[in-house]
C-alpha atoms as a PDB file:
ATOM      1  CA  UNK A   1     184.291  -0.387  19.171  1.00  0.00           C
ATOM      2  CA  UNK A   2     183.973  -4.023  19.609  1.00  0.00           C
ATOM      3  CA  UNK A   3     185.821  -3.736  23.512  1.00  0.00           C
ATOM      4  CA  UNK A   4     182.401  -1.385  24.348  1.00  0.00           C
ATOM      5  CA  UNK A   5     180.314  -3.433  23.203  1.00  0.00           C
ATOM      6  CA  UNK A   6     181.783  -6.544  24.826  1.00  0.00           C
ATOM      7  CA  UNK A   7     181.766  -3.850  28.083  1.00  0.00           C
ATOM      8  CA  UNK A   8     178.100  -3.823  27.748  1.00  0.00           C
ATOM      9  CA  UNK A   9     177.130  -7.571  26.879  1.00  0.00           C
ATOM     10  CA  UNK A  10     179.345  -8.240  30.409  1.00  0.00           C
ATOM     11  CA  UNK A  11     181.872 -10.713  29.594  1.00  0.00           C
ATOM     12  CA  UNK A  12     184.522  -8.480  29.214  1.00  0.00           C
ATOM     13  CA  UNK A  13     183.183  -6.594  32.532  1.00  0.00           C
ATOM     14  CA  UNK A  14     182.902 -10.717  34.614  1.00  0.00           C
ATOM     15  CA  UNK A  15     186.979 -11.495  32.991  1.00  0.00           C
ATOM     16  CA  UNK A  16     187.799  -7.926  34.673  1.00  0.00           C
ATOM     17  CA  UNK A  17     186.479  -8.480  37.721  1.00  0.00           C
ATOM     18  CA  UNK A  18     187.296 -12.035  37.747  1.00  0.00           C
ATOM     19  CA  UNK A  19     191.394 -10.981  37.219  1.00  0.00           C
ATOM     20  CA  UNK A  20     191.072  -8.269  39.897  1.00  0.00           C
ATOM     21  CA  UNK A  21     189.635 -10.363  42.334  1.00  0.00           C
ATOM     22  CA  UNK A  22     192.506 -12.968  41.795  1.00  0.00           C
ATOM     23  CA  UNK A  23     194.991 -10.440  42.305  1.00  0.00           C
ATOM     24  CA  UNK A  24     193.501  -8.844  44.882  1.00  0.00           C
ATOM     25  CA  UNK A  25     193.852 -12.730  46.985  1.00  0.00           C
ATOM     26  CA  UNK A  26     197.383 -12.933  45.405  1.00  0.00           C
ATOM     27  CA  UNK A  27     198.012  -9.844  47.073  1.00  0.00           C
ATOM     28  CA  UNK A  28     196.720 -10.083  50.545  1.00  0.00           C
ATOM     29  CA  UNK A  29     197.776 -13.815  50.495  1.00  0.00           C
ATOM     30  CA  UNK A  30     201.646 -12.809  49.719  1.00  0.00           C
ATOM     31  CA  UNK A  31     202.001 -10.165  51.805  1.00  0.00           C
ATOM     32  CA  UNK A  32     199.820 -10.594  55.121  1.00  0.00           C
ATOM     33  CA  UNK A  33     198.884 -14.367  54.921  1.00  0.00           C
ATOM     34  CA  UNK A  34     201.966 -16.046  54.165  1.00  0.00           C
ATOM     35  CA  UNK A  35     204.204 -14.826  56.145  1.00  0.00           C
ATOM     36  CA  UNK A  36     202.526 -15.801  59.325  1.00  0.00           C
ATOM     37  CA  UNK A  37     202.588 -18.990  57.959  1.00  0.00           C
ATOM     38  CA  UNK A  38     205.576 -19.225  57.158  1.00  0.00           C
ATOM     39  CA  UNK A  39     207.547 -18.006  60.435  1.00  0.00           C
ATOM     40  CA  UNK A  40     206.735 -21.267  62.990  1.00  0.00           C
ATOM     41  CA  UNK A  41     207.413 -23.194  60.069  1.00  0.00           C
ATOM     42  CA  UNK A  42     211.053 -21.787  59.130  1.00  0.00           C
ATOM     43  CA  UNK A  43     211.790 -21.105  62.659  1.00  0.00           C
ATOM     44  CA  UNK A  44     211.254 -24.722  63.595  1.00  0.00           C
ATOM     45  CA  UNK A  45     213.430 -26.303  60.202  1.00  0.00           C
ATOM     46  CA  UNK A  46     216.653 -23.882  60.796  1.00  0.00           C
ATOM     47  CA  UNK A  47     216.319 -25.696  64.777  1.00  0.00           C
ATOM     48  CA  UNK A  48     216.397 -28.703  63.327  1.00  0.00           C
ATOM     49  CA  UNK A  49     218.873 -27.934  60.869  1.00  0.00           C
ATOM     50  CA  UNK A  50     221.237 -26.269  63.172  1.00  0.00           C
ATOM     51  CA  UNK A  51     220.615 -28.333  66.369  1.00  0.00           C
ATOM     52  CA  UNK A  52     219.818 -24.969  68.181  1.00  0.00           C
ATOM     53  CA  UNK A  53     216.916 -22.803  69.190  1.00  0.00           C
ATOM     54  CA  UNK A  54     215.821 -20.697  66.741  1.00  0.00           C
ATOM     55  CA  UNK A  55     213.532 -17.888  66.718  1.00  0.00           C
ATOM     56  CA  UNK A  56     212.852 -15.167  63.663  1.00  0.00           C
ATOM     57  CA  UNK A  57     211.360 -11.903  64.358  1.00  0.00           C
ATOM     58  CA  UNK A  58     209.962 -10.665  60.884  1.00  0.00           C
ATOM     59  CA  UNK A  59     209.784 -12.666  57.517  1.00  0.00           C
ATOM     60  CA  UNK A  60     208.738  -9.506  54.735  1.00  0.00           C
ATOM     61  CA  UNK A  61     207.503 -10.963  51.524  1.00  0.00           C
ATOM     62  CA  UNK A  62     206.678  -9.353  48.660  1.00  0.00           C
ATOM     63  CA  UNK A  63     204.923 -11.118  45.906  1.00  0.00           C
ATOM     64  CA  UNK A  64     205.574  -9.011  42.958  1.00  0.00           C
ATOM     65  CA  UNK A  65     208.954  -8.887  43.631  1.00  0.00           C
ATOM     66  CA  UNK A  66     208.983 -12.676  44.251  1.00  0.00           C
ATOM     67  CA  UNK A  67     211.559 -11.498  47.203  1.00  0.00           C
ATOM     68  CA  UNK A  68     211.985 -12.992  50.603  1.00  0.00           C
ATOM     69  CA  UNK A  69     213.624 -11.359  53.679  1.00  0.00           C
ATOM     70  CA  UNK A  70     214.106 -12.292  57.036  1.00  0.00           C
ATOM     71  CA  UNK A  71     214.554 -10.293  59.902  1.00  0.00           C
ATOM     72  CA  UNK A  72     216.044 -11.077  63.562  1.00  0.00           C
ATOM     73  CA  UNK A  73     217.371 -13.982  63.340  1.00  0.00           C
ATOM     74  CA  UNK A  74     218.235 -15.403  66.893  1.00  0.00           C
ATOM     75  CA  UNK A  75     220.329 -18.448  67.347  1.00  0.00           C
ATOM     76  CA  UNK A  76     221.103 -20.120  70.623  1.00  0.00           C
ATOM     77  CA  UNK A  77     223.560 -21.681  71.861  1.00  0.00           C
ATOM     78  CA  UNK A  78     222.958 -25.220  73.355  1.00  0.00           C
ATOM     79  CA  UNK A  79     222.995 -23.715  77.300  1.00  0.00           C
ATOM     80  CA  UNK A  80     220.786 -21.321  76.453  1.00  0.00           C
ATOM     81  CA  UNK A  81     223.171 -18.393  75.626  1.00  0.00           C
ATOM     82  CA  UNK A  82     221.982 -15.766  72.809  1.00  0.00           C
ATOM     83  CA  UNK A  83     224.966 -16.383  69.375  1.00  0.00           C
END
């Protein structure tokens, strides 16, 4: 009884909406925002790393999973040549 009648003072209603909104950001942050951001900056460390151009295609994310995957990895050779 007491969860209604928090429902209708509001607090319970603003902590609801406050957690959905947060996972709604976590959400659209891991899967859309991140991984844009994270492409020129992985692409450019594994060049310096590997003293060769590097270029990645995809980088999939998925938050829940706490998972990483990269896709099309391309490594140059130093003339130029595709590895």
């Amino acid at each position: 009884m007491k969860v209604f009648q928090q429902l209708k003072s509001g607090r319970l209603r603003i902590a609801i909406a406050g957690f959905l909104a947060v996972f709604a950001l976590y959400t659209v942050f891991g899967f859309f925002i991140l991984p844009r951001i994270l492409k020129p900056i992985l692409s450019k460390e594994f060049s310096k790393i590997l003293q060769q151009d590097t270029s990645i295609k995809k980088i999939s994310i998925n938050p829940y999973l706490l998972s990483v995957a990269l896709k099309g990895i391309d490594v140059k050779e130093k003339d130029g040549q595709k590895r």
